[in-house]
PDB file of N, CA and C in Angstrom:
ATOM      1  N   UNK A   1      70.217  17.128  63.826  1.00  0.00           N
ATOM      2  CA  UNK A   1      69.024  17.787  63.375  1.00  0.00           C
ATOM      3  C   UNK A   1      68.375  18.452  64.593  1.00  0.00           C
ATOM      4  N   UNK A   2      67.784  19.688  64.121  1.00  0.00           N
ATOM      5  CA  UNK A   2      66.975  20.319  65.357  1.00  0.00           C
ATOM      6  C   UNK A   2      65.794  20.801  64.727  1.00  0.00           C
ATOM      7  N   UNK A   3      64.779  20.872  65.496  1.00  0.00           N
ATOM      8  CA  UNK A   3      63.311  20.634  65.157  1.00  0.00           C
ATOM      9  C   UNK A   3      62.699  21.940  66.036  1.00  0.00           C
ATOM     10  N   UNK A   4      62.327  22.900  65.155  1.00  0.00           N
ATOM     11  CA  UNK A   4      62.500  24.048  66.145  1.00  0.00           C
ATOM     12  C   UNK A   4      60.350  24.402  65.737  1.00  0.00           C
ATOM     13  N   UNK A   5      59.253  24.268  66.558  1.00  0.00           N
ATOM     14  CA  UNK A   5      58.240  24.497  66.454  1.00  0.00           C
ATOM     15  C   UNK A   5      57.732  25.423  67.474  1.00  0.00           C
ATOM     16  N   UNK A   6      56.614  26.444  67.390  1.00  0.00           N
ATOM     17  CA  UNK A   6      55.910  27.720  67.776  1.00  0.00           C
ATOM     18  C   UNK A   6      54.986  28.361  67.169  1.00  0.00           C
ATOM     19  N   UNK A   7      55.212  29.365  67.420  1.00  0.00           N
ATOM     20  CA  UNK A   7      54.705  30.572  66.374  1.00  0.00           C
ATOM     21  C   UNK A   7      54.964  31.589  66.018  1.00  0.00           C
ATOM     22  N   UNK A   8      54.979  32.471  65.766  1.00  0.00           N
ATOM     23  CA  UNK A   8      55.249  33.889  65.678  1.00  0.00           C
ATOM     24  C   UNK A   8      54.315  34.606  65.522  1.00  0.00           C
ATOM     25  N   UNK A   9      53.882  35.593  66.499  1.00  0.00           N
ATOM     26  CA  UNK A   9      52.580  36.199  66.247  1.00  0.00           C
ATOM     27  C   UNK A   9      51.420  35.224  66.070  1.00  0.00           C
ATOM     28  N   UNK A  10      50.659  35.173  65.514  1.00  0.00           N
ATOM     29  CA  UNK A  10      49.049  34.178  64.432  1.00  0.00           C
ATOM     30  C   UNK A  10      49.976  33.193  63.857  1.00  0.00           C
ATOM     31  N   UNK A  11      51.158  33.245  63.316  1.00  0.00           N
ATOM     32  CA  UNK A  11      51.604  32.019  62.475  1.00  0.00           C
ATOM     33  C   UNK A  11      52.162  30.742  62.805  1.00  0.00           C
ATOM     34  N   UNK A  12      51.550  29.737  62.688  1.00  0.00           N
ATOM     35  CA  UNK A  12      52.693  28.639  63.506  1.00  0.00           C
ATOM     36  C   UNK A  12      54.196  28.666  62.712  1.00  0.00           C
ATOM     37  N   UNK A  13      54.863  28.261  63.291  1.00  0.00           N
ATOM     38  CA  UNK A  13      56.059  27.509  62.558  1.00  0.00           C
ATOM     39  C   UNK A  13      56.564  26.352  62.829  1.00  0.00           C
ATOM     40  N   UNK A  14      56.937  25.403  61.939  1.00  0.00           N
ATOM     41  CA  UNK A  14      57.438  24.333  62.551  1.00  0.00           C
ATOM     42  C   UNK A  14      59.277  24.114  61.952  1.00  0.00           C
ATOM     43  N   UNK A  15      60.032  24.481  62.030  1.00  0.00           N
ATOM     44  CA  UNK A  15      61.552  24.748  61.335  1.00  0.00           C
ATOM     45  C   UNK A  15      62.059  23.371  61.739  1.00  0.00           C
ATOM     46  N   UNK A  16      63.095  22.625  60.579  1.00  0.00           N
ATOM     47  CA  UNK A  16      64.100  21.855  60.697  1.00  0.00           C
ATOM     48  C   UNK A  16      65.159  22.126  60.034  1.00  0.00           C
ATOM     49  N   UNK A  17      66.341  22.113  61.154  1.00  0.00           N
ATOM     50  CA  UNK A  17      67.885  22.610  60.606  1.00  0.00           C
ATOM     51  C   UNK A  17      68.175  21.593  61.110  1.00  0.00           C
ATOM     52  N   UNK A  18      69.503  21.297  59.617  1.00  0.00           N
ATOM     53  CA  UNK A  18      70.487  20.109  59.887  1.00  0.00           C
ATOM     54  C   UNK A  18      71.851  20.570  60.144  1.00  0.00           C
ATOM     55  N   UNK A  19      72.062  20.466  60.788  1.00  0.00           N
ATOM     56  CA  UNK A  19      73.697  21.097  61.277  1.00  0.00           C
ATOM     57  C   UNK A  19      74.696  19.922  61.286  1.00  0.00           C
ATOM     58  N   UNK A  20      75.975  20.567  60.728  1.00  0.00           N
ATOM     59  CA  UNK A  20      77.073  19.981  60.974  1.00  0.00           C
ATOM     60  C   UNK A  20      77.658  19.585  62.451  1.00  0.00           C
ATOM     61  N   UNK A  21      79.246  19.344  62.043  1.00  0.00           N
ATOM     62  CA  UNK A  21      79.979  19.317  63.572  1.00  0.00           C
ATOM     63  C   UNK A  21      79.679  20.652  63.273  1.00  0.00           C
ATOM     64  N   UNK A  22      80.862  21.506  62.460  1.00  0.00           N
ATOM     65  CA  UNK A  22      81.194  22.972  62.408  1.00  0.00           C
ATOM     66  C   UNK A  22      80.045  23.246  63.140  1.00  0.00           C
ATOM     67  N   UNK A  23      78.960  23.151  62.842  1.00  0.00           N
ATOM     68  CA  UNK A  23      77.597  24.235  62.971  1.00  0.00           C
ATOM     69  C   UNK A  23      77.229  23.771  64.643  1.00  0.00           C
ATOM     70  N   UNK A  24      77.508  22.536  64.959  1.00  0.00           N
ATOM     71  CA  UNK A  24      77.102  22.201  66.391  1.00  0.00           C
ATOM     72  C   UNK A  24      78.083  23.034  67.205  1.00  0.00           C
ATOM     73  N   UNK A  25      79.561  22.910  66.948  1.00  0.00           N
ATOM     74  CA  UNK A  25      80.511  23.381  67.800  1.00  0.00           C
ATOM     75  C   UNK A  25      80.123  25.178  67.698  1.00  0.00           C
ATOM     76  N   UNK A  26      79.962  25.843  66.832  1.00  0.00           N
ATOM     77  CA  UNK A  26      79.934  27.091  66.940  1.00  0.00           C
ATOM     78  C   UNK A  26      78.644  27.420  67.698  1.00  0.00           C
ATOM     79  N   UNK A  27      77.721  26.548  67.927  1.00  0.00           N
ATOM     80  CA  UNK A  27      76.211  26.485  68.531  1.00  0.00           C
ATOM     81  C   UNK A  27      76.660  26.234  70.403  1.00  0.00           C
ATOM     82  N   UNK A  28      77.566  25.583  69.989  1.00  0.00           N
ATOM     83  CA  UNK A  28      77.751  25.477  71.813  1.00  0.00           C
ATOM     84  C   UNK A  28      78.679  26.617  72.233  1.00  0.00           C
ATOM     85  N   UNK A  29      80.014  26.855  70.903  1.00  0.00           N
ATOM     86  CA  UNK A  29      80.519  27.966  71.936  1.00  0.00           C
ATOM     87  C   UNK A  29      79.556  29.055  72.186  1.00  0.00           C
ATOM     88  N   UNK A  30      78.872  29.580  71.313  1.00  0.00           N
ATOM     89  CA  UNK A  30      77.814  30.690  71.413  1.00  0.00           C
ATOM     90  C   UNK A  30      77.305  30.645  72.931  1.00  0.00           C
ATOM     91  N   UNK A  31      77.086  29.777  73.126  1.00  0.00           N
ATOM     92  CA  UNK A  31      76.398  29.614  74.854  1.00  0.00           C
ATOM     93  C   UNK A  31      77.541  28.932  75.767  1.00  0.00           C
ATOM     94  N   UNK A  32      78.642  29.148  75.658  1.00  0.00           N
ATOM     95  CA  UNK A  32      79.868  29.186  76.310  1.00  0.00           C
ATOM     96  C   UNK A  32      79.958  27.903  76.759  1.00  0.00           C
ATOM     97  N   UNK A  33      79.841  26.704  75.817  1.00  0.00           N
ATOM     98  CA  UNK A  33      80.022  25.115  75.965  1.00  0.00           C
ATOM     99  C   UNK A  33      80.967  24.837  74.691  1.00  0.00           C
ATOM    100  N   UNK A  34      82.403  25.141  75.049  1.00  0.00           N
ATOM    101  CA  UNK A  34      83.117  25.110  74.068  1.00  0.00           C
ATOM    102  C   UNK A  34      83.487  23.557  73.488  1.00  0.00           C
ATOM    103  N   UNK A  35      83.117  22.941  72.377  1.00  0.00           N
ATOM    104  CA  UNK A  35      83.137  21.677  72.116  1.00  0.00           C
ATOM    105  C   UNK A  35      84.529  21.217  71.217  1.00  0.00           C
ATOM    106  N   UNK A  36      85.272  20.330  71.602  1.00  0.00           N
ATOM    107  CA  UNK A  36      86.295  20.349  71.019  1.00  0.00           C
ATOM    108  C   UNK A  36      85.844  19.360  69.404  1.00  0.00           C
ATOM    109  N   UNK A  37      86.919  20.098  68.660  1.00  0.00           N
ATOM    110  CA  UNK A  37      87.185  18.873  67.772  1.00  0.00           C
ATOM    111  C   UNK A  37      87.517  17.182  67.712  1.00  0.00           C
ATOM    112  N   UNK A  38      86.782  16.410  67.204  1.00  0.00           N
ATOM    113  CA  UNK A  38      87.068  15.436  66.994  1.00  0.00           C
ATOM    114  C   UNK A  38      87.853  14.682  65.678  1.00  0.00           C
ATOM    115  N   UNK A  39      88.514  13.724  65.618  1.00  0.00           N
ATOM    116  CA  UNK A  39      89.076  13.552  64.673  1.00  0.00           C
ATOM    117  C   UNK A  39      87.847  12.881  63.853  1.00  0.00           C
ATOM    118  N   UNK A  40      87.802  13.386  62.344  1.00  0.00           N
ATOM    119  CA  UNK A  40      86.931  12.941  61.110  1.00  0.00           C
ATOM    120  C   UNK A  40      86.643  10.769  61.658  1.00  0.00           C
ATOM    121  N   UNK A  41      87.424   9.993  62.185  1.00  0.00           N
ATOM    122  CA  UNK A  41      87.281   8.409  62.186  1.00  0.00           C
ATOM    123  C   UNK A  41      86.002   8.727  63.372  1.00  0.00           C
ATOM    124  N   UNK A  42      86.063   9.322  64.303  1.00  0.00           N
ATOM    125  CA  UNK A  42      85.229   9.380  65.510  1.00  0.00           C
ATOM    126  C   UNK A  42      83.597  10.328  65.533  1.00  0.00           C
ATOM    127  N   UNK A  43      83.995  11.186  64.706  1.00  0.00           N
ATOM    128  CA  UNK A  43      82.865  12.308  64.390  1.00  0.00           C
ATOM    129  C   UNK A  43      81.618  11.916  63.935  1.00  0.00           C
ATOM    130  N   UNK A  44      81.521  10.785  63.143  1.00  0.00           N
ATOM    131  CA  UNK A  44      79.889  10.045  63.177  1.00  0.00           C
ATOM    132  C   UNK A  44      79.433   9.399  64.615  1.00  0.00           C
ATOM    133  N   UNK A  45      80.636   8.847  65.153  1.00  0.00           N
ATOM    134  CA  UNK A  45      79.978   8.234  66.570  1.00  0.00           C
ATOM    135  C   UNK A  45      79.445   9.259  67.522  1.00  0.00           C
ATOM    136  N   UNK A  46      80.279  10.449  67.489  1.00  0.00           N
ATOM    137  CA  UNK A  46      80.137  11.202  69.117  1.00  0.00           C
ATOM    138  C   UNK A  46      79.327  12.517  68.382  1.00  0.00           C
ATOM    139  N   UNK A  47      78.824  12.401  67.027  1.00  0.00           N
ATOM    140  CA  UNK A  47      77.553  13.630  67.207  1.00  0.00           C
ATOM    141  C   UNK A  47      76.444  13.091  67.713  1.00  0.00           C
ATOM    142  N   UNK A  48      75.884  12.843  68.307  1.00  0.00           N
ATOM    143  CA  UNK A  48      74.571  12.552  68.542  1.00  0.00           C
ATOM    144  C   UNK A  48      74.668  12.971  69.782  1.00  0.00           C
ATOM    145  N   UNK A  49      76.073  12.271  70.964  1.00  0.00           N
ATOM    146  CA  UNK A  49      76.186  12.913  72.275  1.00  0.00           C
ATOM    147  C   UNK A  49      76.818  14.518  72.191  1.00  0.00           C
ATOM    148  N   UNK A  50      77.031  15.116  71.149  1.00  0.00           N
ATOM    149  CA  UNK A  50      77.548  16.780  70.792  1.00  0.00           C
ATOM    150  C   UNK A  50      76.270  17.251  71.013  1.00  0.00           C
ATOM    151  N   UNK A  51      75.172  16.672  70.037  1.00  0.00           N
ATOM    152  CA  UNK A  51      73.400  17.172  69.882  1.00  0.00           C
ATOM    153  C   UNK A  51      73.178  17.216  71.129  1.00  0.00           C
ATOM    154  N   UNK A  52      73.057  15.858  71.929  1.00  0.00           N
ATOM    155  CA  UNK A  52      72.473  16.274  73.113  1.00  0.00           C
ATOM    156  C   UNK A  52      73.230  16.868  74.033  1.00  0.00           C
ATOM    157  N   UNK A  53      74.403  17.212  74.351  1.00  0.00           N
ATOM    158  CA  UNK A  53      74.925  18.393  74.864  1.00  0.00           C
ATOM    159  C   UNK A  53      74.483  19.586  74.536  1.00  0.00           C
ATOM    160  N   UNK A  54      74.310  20.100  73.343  1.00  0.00           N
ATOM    161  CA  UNK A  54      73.967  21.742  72.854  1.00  0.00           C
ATOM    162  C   UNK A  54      72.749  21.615  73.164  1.00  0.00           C
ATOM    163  N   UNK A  55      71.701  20.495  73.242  1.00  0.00           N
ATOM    164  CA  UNK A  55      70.287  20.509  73.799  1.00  0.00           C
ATOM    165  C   UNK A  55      70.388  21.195  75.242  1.00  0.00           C
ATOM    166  N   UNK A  56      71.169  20.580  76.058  1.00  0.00           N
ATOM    167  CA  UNK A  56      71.169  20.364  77.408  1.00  0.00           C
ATOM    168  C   UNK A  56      71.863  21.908  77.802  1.00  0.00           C
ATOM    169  N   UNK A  57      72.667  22.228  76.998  1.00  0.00           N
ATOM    170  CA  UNK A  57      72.969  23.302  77.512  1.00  0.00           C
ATOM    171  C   UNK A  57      71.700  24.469  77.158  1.00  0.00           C
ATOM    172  N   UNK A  58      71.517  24.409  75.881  1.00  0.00           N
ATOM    173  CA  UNK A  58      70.752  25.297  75.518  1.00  0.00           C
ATOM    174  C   UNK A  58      69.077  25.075  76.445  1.00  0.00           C
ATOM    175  N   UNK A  59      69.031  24.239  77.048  1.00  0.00           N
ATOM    176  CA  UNK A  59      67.448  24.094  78.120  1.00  0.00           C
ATOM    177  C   UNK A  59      67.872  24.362  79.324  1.00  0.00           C
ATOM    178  N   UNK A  60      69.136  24.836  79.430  1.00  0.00           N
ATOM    179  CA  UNK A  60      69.773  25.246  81.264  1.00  0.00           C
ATOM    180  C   UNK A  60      69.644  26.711  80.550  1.00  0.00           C
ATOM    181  N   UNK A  61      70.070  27.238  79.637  1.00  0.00           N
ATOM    182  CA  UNK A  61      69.957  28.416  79.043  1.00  0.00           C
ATOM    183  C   UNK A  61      68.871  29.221  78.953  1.00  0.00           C
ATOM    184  N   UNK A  62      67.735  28.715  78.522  1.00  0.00           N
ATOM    185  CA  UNK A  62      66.410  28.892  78.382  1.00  0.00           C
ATOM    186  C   UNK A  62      65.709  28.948  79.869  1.00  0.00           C
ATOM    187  N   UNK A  63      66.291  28.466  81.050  1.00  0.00           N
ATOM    188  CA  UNK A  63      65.750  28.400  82.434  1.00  0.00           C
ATOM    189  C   UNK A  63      66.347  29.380  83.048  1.00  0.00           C
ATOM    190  N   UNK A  64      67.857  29.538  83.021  1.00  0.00           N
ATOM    191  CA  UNK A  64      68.627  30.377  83.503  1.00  0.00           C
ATOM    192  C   UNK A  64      68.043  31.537  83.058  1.00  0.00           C
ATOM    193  N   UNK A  65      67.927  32.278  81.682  1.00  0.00           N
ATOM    194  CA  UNK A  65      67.629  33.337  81.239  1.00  0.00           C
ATOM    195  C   UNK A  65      65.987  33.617  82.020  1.00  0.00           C
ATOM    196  N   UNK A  66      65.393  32.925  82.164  1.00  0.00           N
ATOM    197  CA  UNK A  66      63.645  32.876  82.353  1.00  0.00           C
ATOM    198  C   UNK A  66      63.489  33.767  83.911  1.00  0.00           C
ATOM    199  N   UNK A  67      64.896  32.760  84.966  1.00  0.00           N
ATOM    200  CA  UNK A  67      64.925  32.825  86.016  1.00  0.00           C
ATOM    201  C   UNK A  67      64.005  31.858  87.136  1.00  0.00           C
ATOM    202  N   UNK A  68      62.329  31.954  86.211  1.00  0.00           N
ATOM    203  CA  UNK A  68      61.807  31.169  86.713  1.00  0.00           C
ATOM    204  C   UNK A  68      60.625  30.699  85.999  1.00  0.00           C
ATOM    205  N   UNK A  69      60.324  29.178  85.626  1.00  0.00           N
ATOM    206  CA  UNK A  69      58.776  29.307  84.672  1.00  0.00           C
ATOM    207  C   UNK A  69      58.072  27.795  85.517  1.00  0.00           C
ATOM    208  N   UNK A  70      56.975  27.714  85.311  1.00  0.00           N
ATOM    209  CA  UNK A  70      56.374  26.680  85.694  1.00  0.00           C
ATOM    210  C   UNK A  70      56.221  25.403  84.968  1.00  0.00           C
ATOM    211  N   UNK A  71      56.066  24.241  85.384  1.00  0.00           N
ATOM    212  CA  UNK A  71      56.698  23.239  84.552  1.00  0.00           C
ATOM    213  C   UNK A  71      56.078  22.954  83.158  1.00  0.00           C
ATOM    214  N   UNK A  72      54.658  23.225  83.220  1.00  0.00           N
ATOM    215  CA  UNK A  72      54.416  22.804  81.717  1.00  0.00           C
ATOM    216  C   UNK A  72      54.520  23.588  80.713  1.00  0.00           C
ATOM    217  N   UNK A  73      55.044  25.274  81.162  1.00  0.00           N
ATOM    218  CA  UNK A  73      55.238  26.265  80.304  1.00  0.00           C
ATOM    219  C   UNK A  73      56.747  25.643  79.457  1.00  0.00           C
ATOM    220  N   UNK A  74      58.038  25.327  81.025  1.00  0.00           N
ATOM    221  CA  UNK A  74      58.251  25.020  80.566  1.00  0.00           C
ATOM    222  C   UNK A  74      58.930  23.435  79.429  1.00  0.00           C
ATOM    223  N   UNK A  75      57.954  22.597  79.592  1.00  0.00           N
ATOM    224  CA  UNK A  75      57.766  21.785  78.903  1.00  0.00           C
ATOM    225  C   UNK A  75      57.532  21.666  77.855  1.00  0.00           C
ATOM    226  N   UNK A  76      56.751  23.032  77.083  1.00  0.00           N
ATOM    227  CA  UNK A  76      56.357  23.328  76.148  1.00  0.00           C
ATOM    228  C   UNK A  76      57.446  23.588  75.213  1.00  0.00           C
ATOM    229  N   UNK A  77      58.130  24.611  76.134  1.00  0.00           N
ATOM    230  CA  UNK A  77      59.140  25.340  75.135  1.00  0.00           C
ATOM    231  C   UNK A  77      60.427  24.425  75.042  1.00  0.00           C
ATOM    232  N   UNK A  78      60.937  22.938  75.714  1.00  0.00           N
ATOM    233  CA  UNK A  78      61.313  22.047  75.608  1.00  0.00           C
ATOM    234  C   UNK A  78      60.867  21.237  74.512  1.00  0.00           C
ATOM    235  N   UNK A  79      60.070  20.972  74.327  1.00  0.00           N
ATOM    236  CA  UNK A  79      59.303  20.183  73.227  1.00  0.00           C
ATOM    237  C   UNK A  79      59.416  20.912  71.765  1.00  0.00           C
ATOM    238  N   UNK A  80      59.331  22.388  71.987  1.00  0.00           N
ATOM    239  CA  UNK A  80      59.691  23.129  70.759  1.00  0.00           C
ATOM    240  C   UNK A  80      61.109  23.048  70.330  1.00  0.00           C
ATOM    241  N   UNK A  81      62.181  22.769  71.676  1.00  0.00           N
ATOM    242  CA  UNK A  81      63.192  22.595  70.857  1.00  0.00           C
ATOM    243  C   UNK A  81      63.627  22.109  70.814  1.00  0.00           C
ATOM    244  N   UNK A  82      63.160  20.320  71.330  1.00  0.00           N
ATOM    245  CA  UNK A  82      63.750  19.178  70.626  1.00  0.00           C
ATOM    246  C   UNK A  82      63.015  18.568  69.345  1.00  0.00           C
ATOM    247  N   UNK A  83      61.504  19.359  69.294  1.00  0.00           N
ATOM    248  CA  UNK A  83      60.953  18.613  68.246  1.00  0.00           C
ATOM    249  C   UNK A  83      60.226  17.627  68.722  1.00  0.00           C
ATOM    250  N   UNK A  84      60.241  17.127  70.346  1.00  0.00           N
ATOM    251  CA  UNK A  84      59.982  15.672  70.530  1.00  0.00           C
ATOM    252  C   UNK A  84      59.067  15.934  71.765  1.00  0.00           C
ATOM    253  N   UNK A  85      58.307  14.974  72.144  1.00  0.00           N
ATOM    254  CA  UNK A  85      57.755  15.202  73.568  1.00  0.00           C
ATOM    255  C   UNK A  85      58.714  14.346  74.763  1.00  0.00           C
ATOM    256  N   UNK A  86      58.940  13.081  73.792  1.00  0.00           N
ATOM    257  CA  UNK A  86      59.810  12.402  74.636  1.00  0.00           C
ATOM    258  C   UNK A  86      60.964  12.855  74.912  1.00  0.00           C
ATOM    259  N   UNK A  87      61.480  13.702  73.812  1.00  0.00           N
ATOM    260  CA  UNK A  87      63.300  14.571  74.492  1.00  0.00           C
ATOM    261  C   UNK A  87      62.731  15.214  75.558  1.00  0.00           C
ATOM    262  N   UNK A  88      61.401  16.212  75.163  1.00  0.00           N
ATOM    263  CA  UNK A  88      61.915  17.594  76.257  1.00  0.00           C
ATOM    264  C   UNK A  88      61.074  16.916  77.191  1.00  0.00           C
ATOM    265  N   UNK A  89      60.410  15.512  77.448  1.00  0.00           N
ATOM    266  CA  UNK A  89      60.298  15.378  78.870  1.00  0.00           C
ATOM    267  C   UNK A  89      61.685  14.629  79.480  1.00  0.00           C
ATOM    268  N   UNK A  90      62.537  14.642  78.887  1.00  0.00           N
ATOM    269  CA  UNK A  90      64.221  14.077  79.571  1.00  0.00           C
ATOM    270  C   UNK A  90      64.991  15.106  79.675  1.00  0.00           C
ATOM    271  N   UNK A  91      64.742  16.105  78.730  1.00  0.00           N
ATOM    272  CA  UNK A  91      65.095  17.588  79.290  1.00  0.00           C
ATOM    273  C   UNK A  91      64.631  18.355  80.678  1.00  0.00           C
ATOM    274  N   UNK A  92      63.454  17.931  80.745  1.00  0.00           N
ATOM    275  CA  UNK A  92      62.660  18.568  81.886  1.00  0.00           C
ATOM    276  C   UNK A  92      63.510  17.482  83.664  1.00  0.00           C
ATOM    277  N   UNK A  93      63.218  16.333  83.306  1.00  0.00           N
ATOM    278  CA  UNK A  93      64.011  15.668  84.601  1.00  0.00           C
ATOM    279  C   UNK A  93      64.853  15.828  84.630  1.00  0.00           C
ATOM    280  N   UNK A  94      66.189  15.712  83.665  1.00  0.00           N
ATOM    281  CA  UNK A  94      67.452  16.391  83.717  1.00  0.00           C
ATOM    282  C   UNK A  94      67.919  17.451  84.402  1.00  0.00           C
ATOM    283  N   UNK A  95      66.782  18.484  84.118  1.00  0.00           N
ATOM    284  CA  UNK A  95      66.655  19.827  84.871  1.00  0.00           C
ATOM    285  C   UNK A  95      66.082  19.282  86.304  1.00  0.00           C
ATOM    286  N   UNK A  96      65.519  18.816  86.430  1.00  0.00           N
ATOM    287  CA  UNK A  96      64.899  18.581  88.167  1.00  0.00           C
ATOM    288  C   UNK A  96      65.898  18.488  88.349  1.00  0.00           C
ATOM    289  N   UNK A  97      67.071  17.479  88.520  1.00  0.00           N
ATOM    290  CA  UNK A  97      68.103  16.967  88.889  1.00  0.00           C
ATOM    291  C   UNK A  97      68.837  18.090  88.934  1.00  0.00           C
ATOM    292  N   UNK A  98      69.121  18.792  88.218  1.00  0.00           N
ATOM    293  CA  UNK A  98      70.755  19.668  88.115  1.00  0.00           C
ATOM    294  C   UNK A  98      70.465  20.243  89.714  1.00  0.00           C
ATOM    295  N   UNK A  99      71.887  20.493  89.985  1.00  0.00           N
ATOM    296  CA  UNK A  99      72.123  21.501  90.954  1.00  0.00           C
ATOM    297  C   UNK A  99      71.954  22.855  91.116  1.00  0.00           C
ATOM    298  N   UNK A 100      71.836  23.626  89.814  1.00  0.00           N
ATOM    299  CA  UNK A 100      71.698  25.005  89.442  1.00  0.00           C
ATOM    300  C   UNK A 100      70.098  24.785  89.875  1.00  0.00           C
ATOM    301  N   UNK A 101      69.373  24.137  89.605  1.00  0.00           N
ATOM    302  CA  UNK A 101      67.679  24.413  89.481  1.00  0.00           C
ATOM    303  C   UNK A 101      67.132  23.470  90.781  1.00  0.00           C
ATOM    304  N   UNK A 102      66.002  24.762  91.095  1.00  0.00           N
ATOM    305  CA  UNK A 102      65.515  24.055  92.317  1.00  0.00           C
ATOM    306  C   UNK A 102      63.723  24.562  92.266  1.00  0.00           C
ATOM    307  N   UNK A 103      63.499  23.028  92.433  1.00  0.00           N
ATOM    308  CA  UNK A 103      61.549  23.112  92.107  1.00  0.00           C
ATOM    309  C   UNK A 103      61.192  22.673  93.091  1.00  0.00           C
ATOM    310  N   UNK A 104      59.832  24.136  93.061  1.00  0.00           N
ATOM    311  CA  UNK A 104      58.962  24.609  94.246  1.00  0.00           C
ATOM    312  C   UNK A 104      57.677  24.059  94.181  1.00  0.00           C
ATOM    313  N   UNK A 105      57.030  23.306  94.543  1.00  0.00           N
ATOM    314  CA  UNK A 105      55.484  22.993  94.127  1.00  0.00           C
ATOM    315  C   UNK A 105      54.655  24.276  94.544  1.00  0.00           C
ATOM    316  N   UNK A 106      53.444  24.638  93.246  1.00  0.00           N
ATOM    317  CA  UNK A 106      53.554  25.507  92.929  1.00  0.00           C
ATOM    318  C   UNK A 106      51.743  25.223  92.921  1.00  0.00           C
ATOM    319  N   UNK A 107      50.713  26.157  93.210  1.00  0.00           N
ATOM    320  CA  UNK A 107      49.536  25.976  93.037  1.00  0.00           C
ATOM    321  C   UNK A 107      48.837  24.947  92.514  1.00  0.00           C
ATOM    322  N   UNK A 108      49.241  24.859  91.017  1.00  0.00           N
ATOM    323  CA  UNK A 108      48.650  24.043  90.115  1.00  0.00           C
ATOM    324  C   UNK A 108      49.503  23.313  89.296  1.00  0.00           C
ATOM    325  N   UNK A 109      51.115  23.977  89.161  1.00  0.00           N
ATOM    326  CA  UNK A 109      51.949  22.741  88.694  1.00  0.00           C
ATOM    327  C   UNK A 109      53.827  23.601  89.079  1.00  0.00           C
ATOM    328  N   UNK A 110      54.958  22.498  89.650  1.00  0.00           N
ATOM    329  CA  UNK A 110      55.713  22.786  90.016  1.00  0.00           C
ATOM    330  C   UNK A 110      56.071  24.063  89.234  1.00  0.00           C
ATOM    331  N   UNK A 111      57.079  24.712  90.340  1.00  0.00           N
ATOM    332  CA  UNK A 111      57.942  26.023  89.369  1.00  0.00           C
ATOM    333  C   UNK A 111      59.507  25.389  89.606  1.00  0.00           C
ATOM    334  N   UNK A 112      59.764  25.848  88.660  1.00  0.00           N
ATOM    335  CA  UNK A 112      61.401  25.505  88.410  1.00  0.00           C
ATOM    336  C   UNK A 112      62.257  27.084  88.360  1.00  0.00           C
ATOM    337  N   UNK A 113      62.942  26.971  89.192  1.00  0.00           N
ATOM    338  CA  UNK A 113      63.415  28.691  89.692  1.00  0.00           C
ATOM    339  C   UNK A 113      65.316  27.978  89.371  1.00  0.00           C
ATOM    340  N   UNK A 114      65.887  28.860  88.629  1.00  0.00           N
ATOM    341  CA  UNK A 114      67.563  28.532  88.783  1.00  0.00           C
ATOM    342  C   UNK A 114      68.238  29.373  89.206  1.00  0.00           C
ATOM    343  N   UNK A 115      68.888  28.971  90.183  1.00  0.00           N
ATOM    344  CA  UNK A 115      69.824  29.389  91.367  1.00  0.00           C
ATOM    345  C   UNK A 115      71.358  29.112  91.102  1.00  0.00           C
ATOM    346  N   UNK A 116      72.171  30.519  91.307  1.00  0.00           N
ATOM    347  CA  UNK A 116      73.833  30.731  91.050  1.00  0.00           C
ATOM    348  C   UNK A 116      74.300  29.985  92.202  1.00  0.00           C
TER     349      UNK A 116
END
């Protein structure tokens, strides 16, 4: 499940899509995290670690594309797309950590800048 909240223009939205494997795997190749098939006995155990892969890729995605945002901006937009405060603050340290991303303390709150 993904829990997709914002707005558009004046309107909030708050969206929930339930996705398959099919729908997870075509979600990761899209962002070039090609996920293999599992056999149908194993496929209830290992979606949940598929979910949080297409999370994880898709919040390196969202930083990478940005180039650079500050942390509670983006925290925000983490939270919009796990649905959770508690995911996208494990999204957000995750990201401290990676090697691609490197945070600058920043006036009033770190910047997170990602680096090739």
């Amino acid at each position: 499940m993904l829990r997709i909240r914002g707005t558009i223009g004046d309107l909030p939205v708050d969206l929930t899509l339930e996705l398959d494997q099919a729908d997870w795997a075509q979600l990761g190749a899209h962002f070039g995290n090609q996920v293999q098939a599992q056999p149908a006995t194993t496929a209830a155990s290992s979606a949940p670690l598929r979910q949080d892969d297409a999370l994880w890729q898709t919040a390196r995605d969202l930083l990478r594309k940005a180039g650079q945002i500050n942390g509670p901006e983006l925290l925000e937009q983490l939270e919009g797309l796990t649905g959770s405060t508690a995911a996208g603050k494990r999204l957000l340290v995750r990201l401290r950590h990676c090697e691609q991303v490197k945070v600058e303390s920043g006036a009033d709150a770190p910047l997170y800048h990602w680096v090739d």
